[in-house]
C-alpha atoms as a PDB file:
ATOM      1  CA  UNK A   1     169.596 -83.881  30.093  1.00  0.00           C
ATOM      2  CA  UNK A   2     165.661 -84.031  30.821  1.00  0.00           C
ATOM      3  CA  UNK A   3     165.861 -86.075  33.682  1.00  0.00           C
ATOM      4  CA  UNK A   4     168.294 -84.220  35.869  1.00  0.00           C
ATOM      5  CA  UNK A   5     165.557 -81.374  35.849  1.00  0.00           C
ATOM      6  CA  UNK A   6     162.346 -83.740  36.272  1.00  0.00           C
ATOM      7  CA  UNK A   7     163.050 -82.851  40.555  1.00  0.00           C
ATOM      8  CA  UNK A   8     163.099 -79.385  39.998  1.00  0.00           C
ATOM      9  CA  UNK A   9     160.062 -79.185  37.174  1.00  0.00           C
ATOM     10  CA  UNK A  10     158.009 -81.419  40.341  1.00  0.00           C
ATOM     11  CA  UNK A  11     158.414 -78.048  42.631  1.00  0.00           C
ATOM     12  CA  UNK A  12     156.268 -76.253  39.432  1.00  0.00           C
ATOM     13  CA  UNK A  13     153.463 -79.110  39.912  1.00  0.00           C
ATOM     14  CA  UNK A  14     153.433 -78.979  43.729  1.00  0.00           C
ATOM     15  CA  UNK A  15     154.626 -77.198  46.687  1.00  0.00           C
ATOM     16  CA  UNK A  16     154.063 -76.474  49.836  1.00  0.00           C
ATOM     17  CA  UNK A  17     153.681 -72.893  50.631  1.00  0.00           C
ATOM     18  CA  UNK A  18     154.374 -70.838  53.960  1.00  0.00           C
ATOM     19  CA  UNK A  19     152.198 -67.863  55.097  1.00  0.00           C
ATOM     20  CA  UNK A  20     148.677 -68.600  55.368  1.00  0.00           C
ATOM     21  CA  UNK A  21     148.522 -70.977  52.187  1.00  0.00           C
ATOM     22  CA  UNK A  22     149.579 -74.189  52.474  1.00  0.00           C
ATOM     23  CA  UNK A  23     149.148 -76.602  49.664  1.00  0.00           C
ATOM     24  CA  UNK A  24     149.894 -80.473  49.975  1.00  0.00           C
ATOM     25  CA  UNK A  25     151.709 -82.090  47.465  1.00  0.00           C
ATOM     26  CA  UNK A  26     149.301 -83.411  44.804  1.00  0.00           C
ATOM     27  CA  UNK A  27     149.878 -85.724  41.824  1.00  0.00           C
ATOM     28  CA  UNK A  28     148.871 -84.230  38.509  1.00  0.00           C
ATOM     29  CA  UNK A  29     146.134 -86.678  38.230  1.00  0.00           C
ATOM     30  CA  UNK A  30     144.608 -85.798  41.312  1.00  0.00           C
ATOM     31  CA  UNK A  31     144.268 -82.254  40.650  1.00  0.00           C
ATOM     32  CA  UNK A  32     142.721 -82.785  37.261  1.00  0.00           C
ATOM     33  CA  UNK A  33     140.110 -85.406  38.564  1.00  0.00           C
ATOM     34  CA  UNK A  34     139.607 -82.601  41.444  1.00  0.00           C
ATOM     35  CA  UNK A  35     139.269 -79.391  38.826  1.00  0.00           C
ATOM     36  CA  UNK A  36     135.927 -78.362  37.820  1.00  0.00           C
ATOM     37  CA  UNK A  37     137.980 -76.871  34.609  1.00  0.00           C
ATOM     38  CA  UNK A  38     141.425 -77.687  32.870  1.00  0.00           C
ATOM     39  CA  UNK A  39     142.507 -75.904  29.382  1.00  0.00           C
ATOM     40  CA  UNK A  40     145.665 -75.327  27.997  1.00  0.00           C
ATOM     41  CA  UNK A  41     145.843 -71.110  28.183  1.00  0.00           C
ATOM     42  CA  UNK A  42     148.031 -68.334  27.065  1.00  0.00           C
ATOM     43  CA  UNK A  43     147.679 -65.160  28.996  1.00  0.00           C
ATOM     44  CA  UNK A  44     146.739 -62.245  26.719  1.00  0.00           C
ATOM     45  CA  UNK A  45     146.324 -59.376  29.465  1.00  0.00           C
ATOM     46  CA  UNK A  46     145.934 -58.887  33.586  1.00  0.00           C
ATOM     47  CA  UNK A  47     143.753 -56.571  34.859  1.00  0.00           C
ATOM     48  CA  UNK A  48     144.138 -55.787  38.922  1.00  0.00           C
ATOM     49  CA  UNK A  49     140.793 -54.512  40.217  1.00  0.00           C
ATOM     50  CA  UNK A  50     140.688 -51.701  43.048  1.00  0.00           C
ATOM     51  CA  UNK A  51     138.943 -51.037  45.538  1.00  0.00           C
ATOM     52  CA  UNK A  52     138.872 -47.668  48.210  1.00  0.00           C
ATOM     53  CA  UNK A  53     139.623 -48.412  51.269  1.00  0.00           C
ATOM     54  CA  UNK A  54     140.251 -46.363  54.209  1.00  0.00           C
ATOM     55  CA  UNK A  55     143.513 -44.429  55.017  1.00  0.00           C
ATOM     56  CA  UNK A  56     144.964 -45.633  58.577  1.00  0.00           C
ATOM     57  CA  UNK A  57     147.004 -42.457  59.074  1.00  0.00           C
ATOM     58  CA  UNK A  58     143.993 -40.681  57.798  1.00  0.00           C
ATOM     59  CA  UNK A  59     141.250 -41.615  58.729  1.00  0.00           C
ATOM     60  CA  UNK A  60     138.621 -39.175  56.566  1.00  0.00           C
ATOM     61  CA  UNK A  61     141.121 -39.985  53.457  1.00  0.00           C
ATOM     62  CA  UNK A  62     140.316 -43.467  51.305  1.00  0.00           C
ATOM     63  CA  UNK A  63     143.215 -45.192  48.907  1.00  0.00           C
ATOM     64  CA  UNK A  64     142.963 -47.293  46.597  1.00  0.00           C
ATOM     65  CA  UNK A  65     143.832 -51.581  47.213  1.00  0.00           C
ATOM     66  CA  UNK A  66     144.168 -54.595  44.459  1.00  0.00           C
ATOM     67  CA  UNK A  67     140.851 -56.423  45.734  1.00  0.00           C
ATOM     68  CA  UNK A  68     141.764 -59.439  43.053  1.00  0.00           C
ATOM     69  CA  UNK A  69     143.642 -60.194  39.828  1.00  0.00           C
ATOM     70  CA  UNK A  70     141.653 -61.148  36.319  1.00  0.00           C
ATOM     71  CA  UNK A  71     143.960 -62.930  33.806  1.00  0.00           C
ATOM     72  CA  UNK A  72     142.358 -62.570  30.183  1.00  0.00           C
ATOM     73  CA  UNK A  73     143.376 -65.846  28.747  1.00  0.00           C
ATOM     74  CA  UNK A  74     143.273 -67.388  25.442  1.00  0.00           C
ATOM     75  CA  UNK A  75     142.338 -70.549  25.490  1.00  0.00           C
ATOM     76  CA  UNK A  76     144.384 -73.202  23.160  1.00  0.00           C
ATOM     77  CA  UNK A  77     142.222 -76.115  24.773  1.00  0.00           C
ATOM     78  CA  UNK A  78     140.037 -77.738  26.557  1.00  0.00           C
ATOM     79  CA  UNK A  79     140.640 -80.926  28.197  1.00  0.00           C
ATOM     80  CA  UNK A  80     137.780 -80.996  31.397  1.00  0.00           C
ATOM     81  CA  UNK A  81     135.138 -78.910  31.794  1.00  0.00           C
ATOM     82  CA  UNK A  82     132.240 -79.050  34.073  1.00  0.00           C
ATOM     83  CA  UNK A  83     128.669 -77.398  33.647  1.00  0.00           C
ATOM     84  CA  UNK A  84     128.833 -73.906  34.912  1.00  0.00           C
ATOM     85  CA  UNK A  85     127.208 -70.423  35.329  1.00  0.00           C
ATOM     86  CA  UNK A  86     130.388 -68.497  33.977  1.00  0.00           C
ATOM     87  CA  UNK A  87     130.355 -68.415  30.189  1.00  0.00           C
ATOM     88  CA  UNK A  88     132.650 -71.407  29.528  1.00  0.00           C
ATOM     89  CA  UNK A  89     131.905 -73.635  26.878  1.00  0.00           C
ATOM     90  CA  UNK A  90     133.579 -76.189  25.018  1.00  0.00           C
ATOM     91  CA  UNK A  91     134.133 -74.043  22.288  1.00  0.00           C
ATOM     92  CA  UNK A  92     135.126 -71.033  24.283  1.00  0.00           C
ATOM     93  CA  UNK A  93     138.339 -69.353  22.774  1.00  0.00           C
ATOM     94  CA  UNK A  94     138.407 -66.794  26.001  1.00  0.00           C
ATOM     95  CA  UNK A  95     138.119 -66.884  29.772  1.00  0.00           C
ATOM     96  CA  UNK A  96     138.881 -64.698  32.646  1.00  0.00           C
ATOM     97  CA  UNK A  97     140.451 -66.231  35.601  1.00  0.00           C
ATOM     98  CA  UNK A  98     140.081 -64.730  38.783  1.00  0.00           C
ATOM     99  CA  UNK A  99     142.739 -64.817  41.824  1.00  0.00           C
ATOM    100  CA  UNK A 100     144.123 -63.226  45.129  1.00  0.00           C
ATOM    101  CA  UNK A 101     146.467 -60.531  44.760  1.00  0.00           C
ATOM    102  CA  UNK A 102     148.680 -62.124  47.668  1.00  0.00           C
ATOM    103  CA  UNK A 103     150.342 -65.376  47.575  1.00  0.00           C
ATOM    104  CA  UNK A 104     149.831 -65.009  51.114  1.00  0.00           C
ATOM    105  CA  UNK A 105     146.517 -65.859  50.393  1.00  0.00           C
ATOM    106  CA  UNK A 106     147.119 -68.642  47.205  1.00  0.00           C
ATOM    107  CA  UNK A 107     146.960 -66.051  44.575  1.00  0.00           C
ATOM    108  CA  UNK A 108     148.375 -66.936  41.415  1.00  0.00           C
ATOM    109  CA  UNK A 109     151.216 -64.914  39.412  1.00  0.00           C
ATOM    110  CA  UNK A 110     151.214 -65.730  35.922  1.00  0.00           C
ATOM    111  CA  UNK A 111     153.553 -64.565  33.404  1.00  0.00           C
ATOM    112  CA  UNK A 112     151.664 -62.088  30.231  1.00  0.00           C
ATOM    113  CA  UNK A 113     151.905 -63.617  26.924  1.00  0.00           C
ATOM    114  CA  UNK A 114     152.594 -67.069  28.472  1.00  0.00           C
ATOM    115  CA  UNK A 115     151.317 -70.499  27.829  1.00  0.00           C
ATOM    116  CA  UNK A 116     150.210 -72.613  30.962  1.00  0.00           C
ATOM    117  CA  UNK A 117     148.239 -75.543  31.972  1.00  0.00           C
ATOM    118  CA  UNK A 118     145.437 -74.774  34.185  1.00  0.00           C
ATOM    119  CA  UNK A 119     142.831 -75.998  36.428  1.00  0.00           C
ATOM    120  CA  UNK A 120     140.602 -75.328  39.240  1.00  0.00           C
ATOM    121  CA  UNK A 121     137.305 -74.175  40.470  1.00  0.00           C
ATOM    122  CA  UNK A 122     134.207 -72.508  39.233  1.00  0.00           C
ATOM    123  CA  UNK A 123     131.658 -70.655  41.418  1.00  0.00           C
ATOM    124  CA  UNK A 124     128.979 -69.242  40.125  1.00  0.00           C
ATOM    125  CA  UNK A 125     130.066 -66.963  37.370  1.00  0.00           C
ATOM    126  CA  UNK A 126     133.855 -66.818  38.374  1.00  0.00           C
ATOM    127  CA  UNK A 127     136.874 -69.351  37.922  1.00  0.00           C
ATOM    128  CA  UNK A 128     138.904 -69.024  40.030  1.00  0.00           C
ATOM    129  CA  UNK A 129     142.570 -70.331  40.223  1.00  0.00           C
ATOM    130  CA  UNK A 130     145.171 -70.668  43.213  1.00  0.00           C
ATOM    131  CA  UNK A 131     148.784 -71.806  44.430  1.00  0.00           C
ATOM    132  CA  UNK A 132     146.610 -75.315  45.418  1.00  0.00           C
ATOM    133  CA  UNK A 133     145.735 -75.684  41.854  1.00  0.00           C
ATOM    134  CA  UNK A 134     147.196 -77.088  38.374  1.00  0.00           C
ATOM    135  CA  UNK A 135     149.183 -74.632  37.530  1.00  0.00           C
ATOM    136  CA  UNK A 136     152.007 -75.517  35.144  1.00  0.00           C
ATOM    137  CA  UNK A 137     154.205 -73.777  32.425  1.00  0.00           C
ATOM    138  CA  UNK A 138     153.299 -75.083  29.480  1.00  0.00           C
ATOM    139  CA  UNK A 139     157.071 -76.066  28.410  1.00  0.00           C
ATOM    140  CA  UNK A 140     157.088 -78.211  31.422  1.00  0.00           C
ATOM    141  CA  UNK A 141     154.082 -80.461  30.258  1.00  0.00           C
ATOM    142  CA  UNK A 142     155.757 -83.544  29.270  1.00  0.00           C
ATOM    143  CA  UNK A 143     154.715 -85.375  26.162  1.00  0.00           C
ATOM    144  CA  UNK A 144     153.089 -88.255  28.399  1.00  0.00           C
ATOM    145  CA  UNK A 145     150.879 -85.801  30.258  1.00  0.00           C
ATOM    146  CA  UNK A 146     149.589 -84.740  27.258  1.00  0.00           C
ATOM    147  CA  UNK A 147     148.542 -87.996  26.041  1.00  0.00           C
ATOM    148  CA  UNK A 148     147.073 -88.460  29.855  1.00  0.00           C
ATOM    149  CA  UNK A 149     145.242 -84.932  29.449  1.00  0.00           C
ATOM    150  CA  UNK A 150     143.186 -86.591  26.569  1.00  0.00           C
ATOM    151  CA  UNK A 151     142.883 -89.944  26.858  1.00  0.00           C
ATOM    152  CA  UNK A 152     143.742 -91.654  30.672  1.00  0.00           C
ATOM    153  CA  UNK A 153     143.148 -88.857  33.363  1.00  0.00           C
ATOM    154  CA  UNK A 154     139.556 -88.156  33.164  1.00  0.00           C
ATOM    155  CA  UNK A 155     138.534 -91.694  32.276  1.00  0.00           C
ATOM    156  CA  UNK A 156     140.542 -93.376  35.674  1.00  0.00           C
ATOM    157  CA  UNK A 157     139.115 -90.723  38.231  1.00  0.00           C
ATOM    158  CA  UNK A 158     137.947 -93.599  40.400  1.00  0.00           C
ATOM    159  CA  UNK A 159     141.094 -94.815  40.690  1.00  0.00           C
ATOM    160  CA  UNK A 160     142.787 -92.591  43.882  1.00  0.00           C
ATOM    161  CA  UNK A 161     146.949 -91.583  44.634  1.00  0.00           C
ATOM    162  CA  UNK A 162     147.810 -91.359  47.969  1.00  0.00           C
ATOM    163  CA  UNK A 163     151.066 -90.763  49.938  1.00  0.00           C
ATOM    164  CA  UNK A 164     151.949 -93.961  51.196  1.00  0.00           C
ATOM    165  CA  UNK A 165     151.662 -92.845  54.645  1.00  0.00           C
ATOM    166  CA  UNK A 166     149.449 -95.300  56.930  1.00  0.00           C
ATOM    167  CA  UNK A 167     148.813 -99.085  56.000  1.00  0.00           C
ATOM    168  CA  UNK A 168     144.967 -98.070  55.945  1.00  0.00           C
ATOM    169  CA  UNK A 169     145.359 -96.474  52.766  1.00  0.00           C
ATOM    170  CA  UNK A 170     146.915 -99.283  50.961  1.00  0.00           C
ATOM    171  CA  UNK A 171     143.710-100.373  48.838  1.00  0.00           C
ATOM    172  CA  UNK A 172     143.962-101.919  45.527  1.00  0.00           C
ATOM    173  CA  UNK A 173     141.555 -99.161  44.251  1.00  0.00           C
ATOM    174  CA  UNK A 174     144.355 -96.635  45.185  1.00  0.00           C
ATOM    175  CA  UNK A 175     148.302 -96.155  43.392  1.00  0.00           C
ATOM    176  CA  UNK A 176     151.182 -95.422  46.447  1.00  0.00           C
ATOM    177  CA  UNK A 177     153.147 -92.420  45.116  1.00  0.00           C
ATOM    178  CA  UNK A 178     155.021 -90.787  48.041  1.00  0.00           C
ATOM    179  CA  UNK A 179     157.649 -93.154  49.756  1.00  0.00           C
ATOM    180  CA  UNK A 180     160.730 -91.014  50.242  1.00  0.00           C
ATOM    181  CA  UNK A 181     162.272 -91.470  47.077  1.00  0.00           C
ATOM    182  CA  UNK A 182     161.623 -88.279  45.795  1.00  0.00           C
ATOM    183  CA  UNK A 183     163.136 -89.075  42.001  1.00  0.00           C
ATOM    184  CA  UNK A 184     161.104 -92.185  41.924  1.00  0.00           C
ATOM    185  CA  UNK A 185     157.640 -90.110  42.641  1.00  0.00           C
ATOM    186  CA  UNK A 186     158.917 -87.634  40.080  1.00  0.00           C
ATOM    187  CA  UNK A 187     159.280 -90.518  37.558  1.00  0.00           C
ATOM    188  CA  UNK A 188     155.481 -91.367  38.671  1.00  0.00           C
ATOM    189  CA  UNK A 189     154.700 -87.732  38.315  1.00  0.00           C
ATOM    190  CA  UNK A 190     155.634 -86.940  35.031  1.00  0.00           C
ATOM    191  CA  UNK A 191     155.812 -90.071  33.294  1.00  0.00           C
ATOM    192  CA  UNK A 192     152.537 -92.095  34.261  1.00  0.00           C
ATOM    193  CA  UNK A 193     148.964 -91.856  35.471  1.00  0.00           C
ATOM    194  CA  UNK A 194     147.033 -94.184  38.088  1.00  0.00           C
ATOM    195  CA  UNK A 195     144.261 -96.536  35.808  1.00  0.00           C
ATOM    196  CA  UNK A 196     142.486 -99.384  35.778  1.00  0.00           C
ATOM    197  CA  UNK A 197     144.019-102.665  35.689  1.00  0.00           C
ATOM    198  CA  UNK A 198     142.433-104.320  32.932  1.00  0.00           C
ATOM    199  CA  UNK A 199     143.893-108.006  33.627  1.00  0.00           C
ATOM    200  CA  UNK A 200     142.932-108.013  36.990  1.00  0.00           C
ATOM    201  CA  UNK A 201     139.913-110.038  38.175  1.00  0.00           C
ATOM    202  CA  UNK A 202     138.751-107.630  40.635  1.00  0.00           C
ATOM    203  CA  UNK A 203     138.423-104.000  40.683  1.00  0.00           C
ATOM    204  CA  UNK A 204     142.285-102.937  40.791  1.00  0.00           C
ATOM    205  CA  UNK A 205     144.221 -99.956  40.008  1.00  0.00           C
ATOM    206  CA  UNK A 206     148.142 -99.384  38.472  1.00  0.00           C
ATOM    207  CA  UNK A 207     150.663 -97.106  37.529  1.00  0.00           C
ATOM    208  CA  UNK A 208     150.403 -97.043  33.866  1.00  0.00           C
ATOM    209  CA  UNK A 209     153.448 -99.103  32.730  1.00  0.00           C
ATOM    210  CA  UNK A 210     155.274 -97.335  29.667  1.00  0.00           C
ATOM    211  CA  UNK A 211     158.715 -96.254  28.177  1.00  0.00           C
ATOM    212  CA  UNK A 212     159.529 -93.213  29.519  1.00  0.00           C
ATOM    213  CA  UNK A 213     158.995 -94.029  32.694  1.00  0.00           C
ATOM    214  CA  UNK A 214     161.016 -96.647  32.643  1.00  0.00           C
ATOM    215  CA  UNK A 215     163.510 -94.697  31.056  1.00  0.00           C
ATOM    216  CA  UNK A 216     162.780 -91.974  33.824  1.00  0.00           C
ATOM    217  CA  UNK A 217     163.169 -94.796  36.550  1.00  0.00           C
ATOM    218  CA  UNK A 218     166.536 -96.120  34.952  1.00  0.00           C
ATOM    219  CA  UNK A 219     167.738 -92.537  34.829  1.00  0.00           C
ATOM    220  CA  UNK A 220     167.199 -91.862  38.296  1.00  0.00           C
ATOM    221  CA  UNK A 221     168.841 -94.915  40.063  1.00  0.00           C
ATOM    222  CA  UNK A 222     172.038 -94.110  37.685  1.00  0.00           C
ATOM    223  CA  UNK A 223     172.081 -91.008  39.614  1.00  0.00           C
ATOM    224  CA  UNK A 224     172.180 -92.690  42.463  1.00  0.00           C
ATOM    225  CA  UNK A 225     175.467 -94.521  41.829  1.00  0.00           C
ATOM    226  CA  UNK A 226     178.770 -93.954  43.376  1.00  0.00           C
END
């Protein structure tokens, strides 16, 4: 059923990586608030770009090296995108994202022909994308995301997820996510987003309270039975 992959689908969202990147677990939320783009994209063609360097058994001799990776995407929609110097508009239908060629280094494999959910930064006339970044297959984009995509995300920015770690951090402007439980922060994950908390006399924050995730959080302690 759904739920019994929701742990596994939370690896796609965010990972932590060996090598030289290493990428803290991040809530959805957080890494759209933290994007200066996110689109729904399907990736039409990639494109590695060379460059000569030298030989170090032969010195006088020069070979070729993948200096980065350009993903021509299509672009099904956008849901954030700030003002920037690289062609993007919000009626763009194409985009080139650029990454590293080694995951070593955060770069991104995407699948050709692929749908995804992206995000992440734009400098100057490049956006770039990395490990560290939204990077989801589309299929794995629940239904409640979506509606957050549109409506909840970008509007409850202010409003901050943090780990749970250290007493300091436990503000009512902030949501607790990580606490060990690692099917209940999947739950928080997929099903709900961090917003304002309209009855609340003073400036206050909440996990969205809705169906699935109840459902999600009844799933999960059934799995916990004997």
């Amino acid at each position: 059923m759904w739920y019994t992959a929701l742990a596994l689908v939370l690896l796609v969202v965010g990972i932590e990586y060996g090598s030289a990147c290493s990428c803290a677990l991040t809530h959805t939320q957080t890494q759209f608030c933290t994007s200066d783009y996110v689109m729904a994209v399907r990736v039409k063609r990639v494109e590695n770009v060379f460059i000569k360097v030298k030989d170090v058994d032969i010195e006088s001799e020069r070979r070729l090296e993948v200096k980065e990776i350009k993903y021509h995407v299509a672009i099904n929609r956008i849901y954030k995108l700030e003002e920037n110097e690289a062609g993007l508009r919000q009626n763009s239908t194409v985009a080139v994202l650029y990454t590293s060629p080694q995951e070593s280094l955060c770069g991104v494999f995407l699948d050709s022909k692929t749908k995804y959910l992206v995000g992440g930064s734009i400098r100057g006339p490049r956006a770039g994308i990395n490990l560290c970044d939204l990077v989801v297959p589309w299929p794995h984009v629940t239904k409640q995301q979506k509606r957050y995509l549109i409506a909840r995300y970008g509007k409850n920015c202010h409003c901050q997820i943090y780990d749970g770690f250290g007493p300091e951090l436990d503000t009512p402007e902030k949501c607790k996510w990580r606490d060990g439980n690692r099917q209940k922060m999947t739950c928080l994950e997929r099903m709900t987003a961090c917003i304002t908390d309209k009855n609340s006399v003073t400036p206050r924050c909440k996990w969205h309270n809705n169906r699935r995730l109840r459902d999600c959080k009844a799933a999960a302690r059934q799995t916990q039975l004997p």
